[in-house]
PDB file of N, CA and C in Angstrom:
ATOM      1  N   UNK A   1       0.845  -1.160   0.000  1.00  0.00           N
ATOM      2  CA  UNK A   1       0.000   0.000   0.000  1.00  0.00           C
ATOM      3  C   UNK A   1       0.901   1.237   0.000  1.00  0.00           C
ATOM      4  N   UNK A   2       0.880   1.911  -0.865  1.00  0.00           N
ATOM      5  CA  UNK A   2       1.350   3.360  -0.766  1.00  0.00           C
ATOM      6  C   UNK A   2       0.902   4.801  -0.010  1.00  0.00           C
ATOM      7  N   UNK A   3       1.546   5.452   0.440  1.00  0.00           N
ATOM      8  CA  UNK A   3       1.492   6.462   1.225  1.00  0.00           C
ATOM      9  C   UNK A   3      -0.201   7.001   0.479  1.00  0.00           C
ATOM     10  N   UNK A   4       0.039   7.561  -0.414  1.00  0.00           N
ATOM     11  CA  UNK A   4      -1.376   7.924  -1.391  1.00  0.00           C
ATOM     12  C   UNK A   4      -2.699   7.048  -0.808  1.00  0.00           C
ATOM     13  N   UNK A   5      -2.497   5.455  -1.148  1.00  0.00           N
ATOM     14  CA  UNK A   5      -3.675   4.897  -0.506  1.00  0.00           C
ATOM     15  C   UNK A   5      -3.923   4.625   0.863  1.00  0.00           C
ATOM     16  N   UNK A   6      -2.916   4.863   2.010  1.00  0.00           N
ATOM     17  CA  UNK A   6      -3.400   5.002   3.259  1.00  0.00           C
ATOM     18  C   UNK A   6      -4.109   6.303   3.667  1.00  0.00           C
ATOM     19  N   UNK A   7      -3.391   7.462   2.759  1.00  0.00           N
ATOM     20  CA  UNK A   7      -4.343   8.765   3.390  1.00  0.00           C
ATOM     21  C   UNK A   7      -5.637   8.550   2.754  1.00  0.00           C
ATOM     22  N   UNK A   8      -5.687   8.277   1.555  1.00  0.00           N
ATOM     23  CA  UNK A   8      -7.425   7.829   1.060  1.00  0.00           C
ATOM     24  C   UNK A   8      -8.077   6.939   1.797  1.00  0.00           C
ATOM     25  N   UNK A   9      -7.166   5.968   2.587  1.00  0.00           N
ATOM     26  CA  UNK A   9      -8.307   5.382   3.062  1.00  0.00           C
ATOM     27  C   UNK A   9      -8.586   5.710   5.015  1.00  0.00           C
ATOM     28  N   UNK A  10      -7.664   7.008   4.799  1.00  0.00           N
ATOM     29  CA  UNK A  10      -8.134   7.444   6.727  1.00  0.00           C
ATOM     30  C   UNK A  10      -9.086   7.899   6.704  1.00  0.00           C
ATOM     31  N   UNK A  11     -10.143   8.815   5.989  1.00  0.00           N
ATOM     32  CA  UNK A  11     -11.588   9.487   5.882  1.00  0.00           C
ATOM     33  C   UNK A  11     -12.182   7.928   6.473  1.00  0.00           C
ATOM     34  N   UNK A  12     -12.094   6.965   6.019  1.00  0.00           N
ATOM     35  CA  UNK A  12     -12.968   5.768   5.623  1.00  0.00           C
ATOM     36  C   UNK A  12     -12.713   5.272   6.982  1.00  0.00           C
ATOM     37  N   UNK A  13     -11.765   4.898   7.202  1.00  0.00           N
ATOM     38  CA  UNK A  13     -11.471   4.175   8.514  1.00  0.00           C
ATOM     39  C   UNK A  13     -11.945   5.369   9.770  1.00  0.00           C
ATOM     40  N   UNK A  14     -11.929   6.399   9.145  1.00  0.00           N
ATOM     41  CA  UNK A  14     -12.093   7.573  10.642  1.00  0.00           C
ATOM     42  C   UNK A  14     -13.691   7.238  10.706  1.00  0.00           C
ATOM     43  N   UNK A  15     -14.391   6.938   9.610  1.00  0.00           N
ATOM     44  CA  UNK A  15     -15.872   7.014   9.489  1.00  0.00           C
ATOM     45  C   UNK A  15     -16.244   5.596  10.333  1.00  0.00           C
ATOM     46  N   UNK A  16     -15.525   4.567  10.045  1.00  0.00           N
ATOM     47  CA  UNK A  16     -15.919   3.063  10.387  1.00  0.00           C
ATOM     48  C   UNK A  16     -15.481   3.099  12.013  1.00  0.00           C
ATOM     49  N   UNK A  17     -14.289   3.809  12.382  1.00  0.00           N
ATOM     50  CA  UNK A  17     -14.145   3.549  13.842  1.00  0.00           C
ATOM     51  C   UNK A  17     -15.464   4.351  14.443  1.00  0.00           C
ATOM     52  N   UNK A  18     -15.541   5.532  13.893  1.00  0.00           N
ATOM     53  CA  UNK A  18     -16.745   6.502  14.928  1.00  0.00           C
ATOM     54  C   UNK A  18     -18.091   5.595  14.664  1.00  0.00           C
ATOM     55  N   UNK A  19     -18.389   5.030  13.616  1.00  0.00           N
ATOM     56  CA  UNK A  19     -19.923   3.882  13.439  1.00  0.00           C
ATOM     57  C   UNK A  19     -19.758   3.141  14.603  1.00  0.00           C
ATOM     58  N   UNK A  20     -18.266   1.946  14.913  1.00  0.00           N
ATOM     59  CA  UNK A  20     -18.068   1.484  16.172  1.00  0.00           C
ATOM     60  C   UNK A  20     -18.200   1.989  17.348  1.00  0.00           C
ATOM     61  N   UNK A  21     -17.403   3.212  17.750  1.00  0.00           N
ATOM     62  CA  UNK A  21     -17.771   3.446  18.954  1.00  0.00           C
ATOM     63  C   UNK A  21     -19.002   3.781  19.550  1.00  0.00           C
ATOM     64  N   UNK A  22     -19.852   3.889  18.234  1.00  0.00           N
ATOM     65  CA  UNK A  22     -21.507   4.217  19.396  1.00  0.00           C
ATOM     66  C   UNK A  22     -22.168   3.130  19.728  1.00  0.00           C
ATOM     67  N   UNK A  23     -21.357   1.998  19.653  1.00  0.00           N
ATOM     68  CA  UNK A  23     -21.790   1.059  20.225  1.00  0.00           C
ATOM     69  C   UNK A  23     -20.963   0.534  21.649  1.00  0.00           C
ATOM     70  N   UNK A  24     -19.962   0.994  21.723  1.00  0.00           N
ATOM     71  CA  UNK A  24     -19.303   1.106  23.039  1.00  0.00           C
ATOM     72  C   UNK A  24     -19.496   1.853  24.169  1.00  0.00           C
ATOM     73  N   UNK A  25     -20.678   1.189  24.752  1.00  0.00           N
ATOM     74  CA  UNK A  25     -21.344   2.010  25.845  1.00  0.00           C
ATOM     75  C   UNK A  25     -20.941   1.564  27.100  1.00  0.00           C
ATOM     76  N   UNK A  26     -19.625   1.195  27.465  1.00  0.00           N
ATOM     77  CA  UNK A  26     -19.724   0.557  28.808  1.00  0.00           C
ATOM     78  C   UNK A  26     -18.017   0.693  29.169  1.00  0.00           C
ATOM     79  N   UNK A  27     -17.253   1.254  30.068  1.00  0.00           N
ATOM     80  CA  UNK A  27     -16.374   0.933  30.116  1.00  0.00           C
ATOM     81  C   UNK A  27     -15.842  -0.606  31.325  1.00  0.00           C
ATOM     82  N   UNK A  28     -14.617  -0.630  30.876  1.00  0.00           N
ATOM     83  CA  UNK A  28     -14.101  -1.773  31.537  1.00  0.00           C
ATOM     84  C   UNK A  28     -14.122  -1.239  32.951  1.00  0.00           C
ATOM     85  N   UNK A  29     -13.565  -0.601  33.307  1.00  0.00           N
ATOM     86  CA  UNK A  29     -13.392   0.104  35.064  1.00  0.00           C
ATOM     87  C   UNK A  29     -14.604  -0.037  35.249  1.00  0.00           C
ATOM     88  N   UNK A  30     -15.990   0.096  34.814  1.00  0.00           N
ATOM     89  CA  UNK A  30     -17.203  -0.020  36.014  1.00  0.00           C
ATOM     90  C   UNK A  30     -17.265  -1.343  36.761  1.00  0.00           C
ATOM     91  N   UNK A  31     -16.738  -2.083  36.284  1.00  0.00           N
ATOM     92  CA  UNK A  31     -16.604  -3.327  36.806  1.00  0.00           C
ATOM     93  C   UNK A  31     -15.635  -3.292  38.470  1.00  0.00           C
ATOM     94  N   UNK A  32     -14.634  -2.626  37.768  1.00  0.00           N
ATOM     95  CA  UNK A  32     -13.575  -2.282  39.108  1.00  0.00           C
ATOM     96  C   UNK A  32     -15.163  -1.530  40.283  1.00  0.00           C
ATOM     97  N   UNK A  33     -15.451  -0.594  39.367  1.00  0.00           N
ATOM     98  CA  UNK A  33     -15.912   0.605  40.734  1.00  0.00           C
ATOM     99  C   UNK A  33     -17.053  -0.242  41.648  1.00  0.00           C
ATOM    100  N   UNK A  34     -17.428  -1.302  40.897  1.00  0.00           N
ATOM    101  CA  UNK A  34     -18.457  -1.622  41.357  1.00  0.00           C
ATOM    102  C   UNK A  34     -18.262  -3.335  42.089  1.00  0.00           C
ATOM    103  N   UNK A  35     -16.995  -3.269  42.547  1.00  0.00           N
ATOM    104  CA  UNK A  35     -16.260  -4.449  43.216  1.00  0.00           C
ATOM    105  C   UNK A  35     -16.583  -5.626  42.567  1.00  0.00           C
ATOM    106  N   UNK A  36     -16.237  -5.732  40.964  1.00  0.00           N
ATOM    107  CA  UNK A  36     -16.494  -6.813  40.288  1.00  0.00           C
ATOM    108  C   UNK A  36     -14.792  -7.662  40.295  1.00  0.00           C
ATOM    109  N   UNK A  37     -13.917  -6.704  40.373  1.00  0.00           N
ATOM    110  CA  UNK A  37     -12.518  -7.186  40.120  1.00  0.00           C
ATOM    111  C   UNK A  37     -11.661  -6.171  40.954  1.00  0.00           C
ATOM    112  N   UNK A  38     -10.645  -6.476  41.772  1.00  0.00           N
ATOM    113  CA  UNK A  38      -9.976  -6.192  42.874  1.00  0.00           C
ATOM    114  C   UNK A  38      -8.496  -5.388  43.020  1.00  0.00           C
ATOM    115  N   UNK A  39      -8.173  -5.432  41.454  1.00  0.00           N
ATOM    116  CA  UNK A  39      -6.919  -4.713  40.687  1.00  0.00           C
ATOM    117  C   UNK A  39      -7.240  -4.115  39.209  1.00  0.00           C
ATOM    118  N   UNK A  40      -6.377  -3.785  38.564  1.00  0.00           N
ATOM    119  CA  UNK A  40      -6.403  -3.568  37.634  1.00  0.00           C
ATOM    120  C   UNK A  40      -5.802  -4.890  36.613  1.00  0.00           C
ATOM    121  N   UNK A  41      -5.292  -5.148  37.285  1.00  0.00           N
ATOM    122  CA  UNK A  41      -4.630  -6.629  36.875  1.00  0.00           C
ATOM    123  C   UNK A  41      -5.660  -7.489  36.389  1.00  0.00           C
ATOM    124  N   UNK A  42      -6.331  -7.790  37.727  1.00  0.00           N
ATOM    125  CA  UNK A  42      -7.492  -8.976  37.320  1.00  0.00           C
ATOM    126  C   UNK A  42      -8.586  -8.420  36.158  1.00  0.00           C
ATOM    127  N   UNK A  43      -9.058  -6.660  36.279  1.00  0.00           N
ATOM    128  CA  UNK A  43      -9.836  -6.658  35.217  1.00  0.00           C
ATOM    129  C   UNK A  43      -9.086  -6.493  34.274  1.00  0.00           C
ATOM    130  N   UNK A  44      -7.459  -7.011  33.822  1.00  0.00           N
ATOM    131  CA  UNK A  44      -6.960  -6.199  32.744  1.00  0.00           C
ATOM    132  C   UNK A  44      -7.033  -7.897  32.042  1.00  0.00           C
ATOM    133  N   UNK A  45      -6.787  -9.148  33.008  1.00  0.00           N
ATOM    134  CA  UNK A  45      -6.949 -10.325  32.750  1.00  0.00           C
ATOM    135  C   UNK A  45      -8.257 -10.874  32.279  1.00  0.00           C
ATOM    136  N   UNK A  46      -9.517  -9.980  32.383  1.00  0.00           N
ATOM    137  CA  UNK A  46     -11.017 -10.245  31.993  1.00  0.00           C
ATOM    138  C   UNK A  46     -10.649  -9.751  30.834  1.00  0.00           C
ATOM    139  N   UNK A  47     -10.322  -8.811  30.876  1.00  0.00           N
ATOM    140  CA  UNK A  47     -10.303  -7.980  29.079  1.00  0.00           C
ATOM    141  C   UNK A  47      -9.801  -8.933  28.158  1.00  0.00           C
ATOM    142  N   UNK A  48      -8.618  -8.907  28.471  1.00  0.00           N
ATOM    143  CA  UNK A  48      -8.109 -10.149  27.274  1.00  0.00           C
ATOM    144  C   UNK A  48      -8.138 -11.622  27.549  1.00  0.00           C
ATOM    145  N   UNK A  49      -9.360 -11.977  28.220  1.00  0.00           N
ATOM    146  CA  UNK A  49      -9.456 -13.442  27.934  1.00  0.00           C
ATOM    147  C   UNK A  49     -11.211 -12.344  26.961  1.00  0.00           C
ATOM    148  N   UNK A  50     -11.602 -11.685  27.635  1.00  0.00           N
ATOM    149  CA  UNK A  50     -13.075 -11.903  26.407  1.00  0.00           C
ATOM    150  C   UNK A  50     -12.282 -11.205  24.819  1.00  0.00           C
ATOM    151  N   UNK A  51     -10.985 -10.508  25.456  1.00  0.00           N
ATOM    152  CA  UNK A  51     -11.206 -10.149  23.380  1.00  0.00           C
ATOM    153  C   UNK A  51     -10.211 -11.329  22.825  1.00  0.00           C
ATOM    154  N   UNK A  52      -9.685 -12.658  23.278  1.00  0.00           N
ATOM    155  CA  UNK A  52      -9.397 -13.829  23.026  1.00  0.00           C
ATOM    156  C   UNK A  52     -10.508 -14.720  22.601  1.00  0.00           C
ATOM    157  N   UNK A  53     -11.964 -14.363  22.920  1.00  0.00           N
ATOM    158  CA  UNK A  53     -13.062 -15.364  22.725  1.00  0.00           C
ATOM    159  C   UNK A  53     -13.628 -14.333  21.033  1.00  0.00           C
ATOM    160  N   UNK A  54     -13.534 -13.165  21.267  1.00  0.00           N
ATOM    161  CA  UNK A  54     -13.826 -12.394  20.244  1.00  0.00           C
ATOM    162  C   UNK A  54     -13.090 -12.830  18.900  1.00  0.00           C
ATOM    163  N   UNK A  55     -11.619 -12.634  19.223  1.00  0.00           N
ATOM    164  CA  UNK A  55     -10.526 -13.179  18.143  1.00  0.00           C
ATOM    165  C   UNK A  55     -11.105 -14.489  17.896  1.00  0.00           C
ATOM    166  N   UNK A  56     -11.647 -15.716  19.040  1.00  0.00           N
ATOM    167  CA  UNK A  56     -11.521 -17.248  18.318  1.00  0.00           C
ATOM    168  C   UNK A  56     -12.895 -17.537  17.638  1.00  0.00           C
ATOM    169  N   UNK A  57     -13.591 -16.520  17.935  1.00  0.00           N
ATOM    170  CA  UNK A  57     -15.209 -16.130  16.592  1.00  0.00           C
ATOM    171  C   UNK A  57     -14.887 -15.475  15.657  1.00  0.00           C
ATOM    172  N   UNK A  58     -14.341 -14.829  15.513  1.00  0.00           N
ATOM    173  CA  UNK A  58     -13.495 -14.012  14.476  1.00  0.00           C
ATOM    174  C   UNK A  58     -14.998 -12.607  14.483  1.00  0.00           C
ATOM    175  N   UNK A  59     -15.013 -12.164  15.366  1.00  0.00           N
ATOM    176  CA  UNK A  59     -15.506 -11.080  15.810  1.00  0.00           C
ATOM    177  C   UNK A  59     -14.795 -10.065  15.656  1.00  0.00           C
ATOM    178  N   UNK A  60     -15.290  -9.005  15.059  1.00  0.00           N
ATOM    179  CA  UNK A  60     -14.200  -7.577  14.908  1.00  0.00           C
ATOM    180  C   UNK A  60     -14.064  -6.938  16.359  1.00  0.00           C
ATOM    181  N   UNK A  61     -12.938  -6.948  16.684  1.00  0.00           N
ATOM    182  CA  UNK A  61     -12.603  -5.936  17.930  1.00  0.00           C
ATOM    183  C   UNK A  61     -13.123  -4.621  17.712  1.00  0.00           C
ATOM    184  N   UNK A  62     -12.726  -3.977  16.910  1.00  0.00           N
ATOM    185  CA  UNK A  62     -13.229  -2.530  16.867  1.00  0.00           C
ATOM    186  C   UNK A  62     -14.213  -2.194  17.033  1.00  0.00           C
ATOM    187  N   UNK A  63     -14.930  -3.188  16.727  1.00  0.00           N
ATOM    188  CA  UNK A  63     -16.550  -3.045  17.437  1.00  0.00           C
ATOM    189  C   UNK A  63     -16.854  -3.420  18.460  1.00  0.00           C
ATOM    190  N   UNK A  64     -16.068  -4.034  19.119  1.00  0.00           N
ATOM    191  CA  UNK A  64     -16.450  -4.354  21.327  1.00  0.00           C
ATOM    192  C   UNK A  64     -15.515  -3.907  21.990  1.00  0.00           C
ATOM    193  N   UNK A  65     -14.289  -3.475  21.474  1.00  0.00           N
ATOM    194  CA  UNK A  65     -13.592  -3.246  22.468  1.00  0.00           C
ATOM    195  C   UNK A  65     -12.515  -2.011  21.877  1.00  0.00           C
ATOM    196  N   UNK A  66     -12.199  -0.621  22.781  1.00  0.00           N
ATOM    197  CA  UNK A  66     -11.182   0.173  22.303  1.00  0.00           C
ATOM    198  C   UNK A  66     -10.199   0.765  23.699  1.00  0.00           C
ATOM    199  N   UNK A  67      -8.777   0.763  23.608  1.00  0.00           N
ATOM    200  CA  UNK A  67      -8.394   1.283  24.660  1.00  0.00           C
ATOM    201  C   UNK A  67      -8.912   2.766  24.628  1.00  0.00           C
ATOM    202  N   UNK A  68      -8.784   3.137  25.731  1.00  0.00           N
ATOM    203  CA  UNK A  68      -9.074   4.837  26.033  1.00  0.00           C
ATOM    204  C   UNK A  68      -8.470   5.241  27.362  1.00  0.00           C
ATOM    205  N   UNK A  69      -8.113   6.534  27.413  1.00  0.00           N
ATOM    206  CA  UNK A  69      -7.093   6.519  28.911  1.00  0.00           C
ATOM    207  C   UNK A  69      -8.259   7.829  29.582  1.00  0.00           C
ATOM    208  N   UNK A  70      -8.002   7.552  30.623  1.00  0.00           N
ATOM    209  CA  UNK A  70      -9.202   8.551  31.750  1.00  0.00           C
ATOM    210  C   UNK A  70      -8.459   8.827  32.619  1.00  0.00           C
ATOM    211  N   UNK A  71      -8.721  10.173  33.370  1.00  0.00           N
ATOM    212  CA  UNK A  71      -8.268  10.448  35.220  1.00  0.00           C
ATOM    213  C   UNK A  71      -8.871   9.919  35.544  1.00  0.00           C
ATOM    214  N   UNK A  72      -7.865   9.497  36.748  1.00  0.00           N
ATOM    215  CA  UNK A  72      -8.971   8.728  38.159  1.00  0.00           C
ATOM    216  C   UNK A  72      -7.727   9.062  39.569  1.00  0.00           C
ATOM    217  N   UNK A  73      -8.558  10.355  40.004  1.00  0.00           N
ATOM    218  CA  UNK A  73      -7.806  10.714  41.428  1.00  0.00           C
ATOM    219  C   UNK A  73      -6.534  11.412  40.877  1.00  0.00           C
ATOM    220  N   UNK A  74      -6.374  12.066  39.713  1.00  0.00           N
ATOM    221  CA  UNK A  74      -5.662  12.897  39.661  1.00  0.00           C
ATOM    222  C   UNK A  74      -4.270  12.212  38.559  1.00  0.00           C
ATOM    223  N   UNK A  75      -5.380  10.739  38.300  1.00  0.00           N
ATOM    224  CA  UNK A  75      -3.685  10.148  37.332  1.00  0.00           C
ATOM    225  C   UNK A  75      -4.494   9.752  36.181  1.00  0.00           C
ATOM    226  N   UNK A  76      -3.571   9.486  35.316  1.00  0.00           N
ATOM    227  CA  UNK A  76      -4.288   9.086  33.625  1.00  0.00           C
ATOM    228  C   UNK A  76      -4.111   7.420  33.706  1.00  0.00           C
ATOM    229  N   UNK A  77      -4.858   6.400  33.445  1.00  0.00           N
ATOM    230  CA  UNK A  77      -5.209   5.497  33.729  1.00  0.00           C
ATOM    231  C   UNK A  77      -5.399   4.826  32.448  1.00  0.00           C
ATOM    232  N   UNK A  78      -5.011   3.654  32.174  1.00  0.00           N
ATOM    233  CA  UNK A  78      -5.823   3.010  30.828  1.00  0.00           C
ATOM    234  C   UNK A  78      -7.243   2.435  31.235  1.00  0.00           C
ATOM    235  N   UNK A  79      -7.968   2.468  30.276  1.00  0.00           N
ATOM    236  CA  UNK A  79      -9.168   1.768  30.184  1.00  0.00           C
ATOM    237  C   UNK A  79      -9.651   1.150  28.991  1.00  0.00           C
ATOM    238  N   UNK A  80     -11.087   0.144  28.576  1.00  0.00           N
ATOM    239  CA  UNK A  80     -11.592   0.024  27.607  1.00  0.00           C
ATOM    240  C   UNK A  80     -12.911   0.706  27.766  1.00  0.00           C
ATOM    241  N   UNK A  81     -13.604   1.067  26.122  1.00  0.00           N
ATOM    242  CA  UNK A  81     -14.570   1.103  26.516  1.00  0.00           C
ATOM    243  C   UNK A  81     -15.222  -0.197  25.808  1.00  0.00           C
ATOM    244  N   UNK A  82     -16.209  -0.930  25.967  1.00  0.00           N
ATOM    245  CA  UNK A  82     -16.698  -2.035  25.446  1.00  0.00           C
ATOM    246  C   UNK A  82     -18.184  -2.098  25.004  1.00  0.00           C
ATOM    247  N   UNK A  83     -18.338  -2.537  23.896  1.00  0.00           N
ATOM    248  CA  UNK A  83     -19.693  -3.130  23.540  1.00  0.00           C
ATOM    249  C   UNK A  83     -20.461  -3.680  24.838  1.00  0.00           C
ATOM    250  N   UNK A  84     -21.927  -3.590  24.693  1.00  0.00           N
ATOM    251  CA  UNK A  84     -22.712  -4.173  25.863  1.00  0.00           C
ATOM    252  C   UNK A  84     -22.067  -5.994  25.466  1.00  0.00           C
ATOM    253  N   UNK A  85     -21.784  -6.444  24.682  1.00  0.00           N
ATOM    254  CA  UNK A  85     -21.706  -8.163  24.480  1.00  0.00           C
ATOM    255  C   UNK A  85     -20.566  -7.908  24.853  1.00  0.00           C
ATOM    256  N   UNK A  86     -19.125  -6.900  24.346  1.00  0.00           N
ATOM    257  CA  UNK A  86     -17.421  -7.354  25.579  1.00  0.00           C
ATOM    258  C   UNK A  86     -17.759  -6.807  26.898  1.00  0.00           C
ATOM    259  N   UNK A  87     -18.753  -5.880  27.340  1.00  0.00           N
ATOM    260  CA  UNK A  87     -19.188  -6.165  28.710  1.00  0.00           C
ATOM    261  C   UNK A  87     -18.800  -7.653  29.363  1.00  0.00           C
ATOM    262  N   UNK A  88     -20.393  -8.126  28.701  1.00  0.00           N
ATOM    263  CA  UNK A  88     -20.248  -9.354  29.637  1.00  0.00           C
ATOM    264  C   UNK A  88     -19.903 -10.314  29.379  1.00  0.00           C
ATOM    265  N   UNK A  89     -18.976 -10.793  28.148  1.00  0.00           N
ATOM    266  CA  UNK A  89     -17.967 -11.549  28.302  1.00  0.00           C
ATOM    267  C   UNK A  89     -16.966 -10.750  28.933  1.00  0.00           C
ATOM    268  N   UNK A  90     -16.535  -9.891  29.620  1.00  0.00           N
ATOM    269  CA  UNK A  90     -15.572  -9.378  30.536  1.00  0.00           C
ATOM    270  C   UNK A  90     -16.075 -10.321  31.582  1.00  0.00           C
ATOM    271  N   UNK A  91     -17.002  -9.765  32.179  1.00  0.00           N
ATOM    272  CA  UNK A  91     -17.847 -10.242  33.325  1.00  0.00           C
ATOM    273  C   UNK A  91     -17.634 -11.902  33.151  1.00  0.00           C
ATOM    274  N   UNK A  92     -18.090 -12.653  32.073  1.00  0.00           N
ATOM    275  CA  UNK A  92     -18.035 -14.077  32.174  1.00  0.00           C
ATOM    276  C   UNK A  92     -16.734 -14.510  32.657  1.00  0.00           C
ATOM    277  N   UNK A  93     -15.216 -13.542  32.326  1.00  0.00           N
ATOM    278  CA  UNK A  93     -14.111 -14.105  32.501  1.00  0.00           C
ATOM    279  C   UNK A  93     -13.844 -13.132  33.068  1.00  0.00           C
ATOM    280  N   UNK A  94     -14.434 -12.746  34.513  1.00  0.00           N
ATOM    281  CA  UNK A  94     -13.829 -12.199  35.776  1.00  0.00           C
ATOM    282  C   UNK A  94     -13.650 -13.451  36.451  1.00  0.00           C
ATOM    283  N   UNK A  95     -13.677 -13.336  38.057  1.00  0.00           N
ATOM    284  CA  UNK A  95     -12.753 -14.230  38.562  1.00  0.00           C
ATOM    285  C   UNK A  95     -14.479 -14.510  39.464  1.00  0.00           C
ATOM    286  N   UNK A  96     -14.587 -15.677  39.163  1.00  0.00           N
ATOM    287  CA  UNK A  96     -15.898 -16.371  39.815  1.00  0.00           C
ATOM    288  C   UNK A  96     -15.848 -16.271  41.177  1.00  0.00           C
ATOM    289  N   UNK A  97     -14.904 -16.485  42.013  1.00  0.00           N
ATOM    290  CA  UNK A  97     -15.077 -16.497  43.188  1.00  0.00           C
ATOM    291  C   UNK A  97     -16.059 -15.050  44.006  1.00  0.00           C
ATOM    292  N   UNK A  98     -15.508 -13.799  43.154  1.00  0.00           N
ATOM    293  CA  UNK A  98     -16.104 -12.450  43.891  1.00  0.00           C
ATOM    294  C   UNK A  98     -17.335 -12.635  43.784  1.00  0.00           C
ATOM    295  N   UNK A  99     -18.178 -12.232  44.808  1.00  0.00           N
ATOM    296  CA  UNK A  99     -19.413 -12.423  45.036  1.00  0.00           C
ATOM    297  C   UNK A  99     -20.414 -11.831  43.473  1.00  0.00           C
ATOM    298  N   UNK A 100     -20.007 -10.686  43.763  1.00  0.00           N
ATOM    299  CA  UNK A 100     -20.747  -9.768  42.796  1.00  0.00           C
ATOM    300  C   UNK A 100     -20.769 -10.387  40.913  1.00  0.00           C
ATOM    301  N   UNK A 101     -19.330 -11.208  41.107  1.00  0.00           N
ATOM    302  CA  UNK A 101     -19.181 -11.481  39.093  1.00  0.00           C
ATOM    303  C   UNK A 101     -19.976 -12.456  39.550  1.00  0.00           C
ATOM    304  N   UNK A 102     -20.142 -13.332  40.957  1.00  0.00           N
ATOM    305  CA  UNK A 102     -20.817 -14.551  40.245  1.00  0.00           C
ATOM    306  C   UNK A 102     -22.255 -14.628  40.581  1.00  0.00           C
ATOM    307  N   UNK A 103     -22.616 -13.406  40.986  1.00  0.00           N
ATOM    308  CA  UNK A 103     -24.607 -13.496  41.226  1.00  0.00           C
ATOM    309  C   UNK A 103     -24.877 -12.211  38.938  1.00  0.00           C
ATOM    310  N   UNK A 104     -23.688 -11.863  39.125  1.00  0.00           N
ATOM    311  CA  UNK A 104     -23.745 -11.094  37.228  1.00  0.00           C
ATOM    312  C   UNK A 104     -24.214 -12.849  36.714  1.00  0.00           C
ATOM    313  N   UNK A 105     -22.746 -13.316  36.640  1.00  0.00           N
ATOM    314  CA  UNK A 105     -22.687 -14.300  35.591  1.00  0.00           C
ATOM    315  C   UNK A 105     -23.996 -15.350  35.328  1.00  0.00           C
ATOM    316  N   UNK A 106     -24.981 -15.490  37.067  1.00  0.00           N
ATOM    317  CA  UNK A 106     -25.980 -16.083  36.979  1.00  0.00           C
ATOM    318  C   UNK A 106     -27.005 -15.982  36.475  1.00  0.00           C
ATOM    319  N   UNK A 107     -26.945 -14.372  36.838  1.00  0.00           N
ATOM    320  CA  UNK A 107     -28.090 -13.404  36.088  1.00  0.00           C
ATOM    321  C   UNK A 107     -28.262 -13.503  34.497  1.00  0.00           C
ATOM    322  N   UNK A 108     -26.896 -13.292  34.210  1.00  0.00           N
ATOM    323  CA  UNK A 108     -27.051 -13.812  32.640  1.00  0.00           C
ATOM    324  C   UNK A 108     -27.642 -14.875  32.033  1.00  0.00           C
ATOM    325  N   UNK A 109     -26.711 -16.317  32.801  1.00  0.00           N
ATOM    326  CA  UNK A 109     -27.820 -17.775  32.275  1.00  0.00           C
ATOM    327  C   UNK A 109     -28.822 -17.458  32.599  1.00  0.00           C
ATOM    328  N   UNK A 110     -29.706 -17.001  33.632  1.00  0.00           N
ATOM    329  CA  UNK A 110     -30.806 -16.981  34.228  1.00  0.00           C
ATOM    330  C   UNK A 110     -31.624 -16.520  32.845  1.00  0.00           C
ATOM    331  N   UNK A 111     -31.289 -15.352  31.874  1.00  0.00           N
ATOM    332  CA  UNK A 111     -31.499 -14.349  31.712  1.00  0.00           C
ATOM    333  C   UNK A 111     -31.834 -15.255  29.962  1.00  0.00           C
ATOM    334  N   UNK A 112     -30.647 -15.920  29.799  1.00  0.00           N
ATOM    335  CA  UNK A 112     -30.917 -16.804  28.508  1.00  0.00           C
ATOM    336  C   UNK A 112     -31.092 -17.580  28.209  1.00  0.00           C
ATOM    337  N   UNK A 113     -31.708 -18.569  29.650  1.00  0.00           N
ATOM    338  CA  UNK A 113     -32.504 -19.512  29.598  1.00  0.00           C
ATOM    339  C   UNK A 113     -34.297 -19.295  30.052  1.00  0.00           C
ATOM    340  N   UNK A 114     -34.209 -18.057  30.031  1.00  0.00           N
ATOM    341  CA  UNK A 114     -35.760 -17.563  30.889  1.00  0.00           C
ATOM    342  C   UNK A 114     -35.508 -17.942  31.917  1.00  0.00           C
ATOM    343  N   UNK A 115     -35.121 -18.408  33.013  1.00  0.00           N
ATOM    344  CA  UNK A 115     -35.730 -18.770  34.231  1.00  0.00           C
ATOM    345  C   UNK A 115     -36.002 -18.164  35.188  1.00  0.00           C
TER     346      UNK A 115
END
């Protein structure tokens, strides 16, 4: 690809990422704020086991998942923001034991099996 056809095709790609992000309504940290995961570590370990399940569907990332950096308490922080579906595959591959991922994760089967 030549210099010529990458700038022709940034309009295009600038258009296709902004279509994606209005579907990224959720960031990864609410999970933290809301004592789903206990570091940044463990939710950084949810993130990439769900965009590992994304990759093995061959699901486009750009559409569930984008880094983005935020303050929090005065420091710049990484984050994602995620599709409502890399939501809760985040959530599916948090760490079962915390109370809170595992009355989520139930809610979900509950949720797609009717019961």
């Amino acid at each position: 690809m030549t210099i010529e056809q990458t700038q022709a095709h940034a309009p295009l790609d600038s258009f296709l990422d902004s279509l994606a992000e209005k579907q990224l309504t959720y960031y990864a940290t609410d999970l933290l704020q809301q004592r789903g995961c206990n570091t940044m570590d463990e939710l950084s370990n949810a993130v990439r086991r769900a965009t590992e399940v994304c990759n093995s569907m061959h699901l486009p990332l750009r559409e569930n998942f984008k880094v983005v950096y935020r303050s929090r308490n005065g420091e710049v922080m990484q984050d994602w923001r995620l599709s409502p579906m890399a939501y809760m595959l985040m959530v599916l591959n948090a760490n079962s034991q915390n109370d809170l991922v595992a009355r989520m994760q139930v809610e979900m089967v509950r949720r797609v099996l009717k019961l």
